[in-house]
Protein backbone atom coordinates (compact mmCIF):
# COMPACT_ATOMS: atom_id res chain seq x y z
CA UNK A 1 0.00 0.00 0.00
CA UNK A 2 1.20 3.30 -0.85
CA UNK A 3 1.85 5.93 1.95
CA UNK A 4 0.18 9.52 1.36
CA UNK A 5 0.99 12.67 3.32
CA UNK A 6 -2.42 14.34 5.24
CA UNK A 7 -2.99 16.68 2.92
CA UNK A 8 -2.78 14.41 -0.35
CA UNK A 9 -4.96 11.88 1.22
CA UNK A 10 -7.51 14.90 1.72
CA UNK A 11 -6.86 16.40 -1.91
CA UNK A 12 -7.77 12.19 -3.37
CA UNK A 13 -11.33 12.50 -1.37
CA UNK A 14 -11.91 15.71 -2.58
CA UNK A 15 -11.42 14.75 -6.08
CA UNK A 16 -13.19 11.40 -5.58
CA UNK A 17 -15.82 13.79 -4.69
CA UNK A 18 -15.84 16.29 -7.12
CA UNK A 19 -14.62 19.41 -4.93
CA UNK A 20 -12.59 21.75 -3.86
CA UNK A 21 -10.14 23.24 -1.75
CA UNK A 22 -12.18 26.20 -1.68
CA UNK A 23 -15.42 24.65 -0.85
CA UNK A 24 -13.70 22.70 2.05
CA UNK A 25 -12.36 25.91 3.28
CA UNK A 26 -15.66 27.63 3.05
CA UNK A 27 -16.95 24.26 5.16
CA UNK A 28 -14.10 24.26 7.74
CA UNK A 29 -14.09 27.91 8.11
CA UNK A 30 -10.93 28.59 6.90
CA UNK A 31 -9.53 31.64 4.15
CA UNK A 32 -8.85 29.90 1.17
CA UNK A 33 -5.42 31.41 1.89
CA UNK A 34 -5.08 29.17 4.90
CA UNK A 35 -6.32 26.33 3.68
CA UNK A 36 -3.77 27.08 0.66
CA UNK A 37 -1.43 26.82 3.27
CA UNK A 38 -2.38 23.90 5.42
CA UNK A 39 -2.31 21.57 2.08
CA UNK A 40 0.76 23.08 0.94
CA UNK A 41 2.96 22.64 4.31
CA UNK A 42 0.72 19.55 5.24
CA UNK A 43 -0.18 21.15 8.81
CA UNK A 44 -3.83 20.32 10.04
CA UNK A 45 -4.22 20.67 13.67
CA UNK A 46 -6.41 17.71 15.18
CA UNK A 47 -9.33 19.83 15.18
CA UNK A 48 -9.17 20.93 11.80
CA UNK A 49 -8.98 17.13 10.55
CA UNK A 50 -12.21 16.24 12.96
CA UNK A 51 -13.84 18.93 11.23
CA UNK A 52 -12.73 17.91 7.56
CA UNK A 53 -13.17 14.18 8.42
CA UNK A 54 -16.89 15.45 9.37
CA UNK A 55 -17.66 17.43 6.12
CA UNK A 56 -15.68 14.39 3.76
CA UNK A 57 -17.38 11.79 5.46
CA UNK A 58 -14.35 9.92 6.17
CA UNK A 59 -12.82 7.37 9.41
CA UNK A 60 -9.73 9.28 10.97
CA UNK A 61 -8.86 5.45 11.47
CA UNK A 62 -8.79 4.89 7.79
CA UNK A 63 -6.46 7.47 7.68
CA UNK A 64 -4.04 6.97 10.43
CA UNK A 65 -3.20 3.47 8.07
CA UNK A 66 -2.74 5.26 4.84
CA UNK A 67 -0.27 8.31 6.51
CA UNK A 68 3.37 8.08 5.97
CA UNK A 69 5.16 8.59 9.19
């Protein structure tokens, strides 16, 4: 199985769903600066990802397998 950073295992789920960055932001209430940010230097606090997980409809467990370390 291939290992993903956070933020590319985010951007695969948003494509699988047909979004965007923006719209997440807009969900998460984040600037679309920030959320710019967050994908580009792969830094979600724990909050943010409950909140993403939420809106993506996605198991933090699933991720924690597919993460590299």
């Amino acid at each position: 199985m291939t290992k993903v950073t956070i933020a590319q295992y985010i951007l695969n789920i948003l494509e699988s769903q047909e979004r965007h960055k923006n719209w997440l932001a807009d969900k998460v209430g984040l600037s679309k600066q920030t959320i710019g940010y967050k994908f580009k230097n792969d830094s979600f606090t724990a909050e943010e990802l409950i909140r993403i997980a939420k809106f993506l409809n996605f198991n933090l467990e699933e991720l924690k397998d597919k993460i590299k370390e």
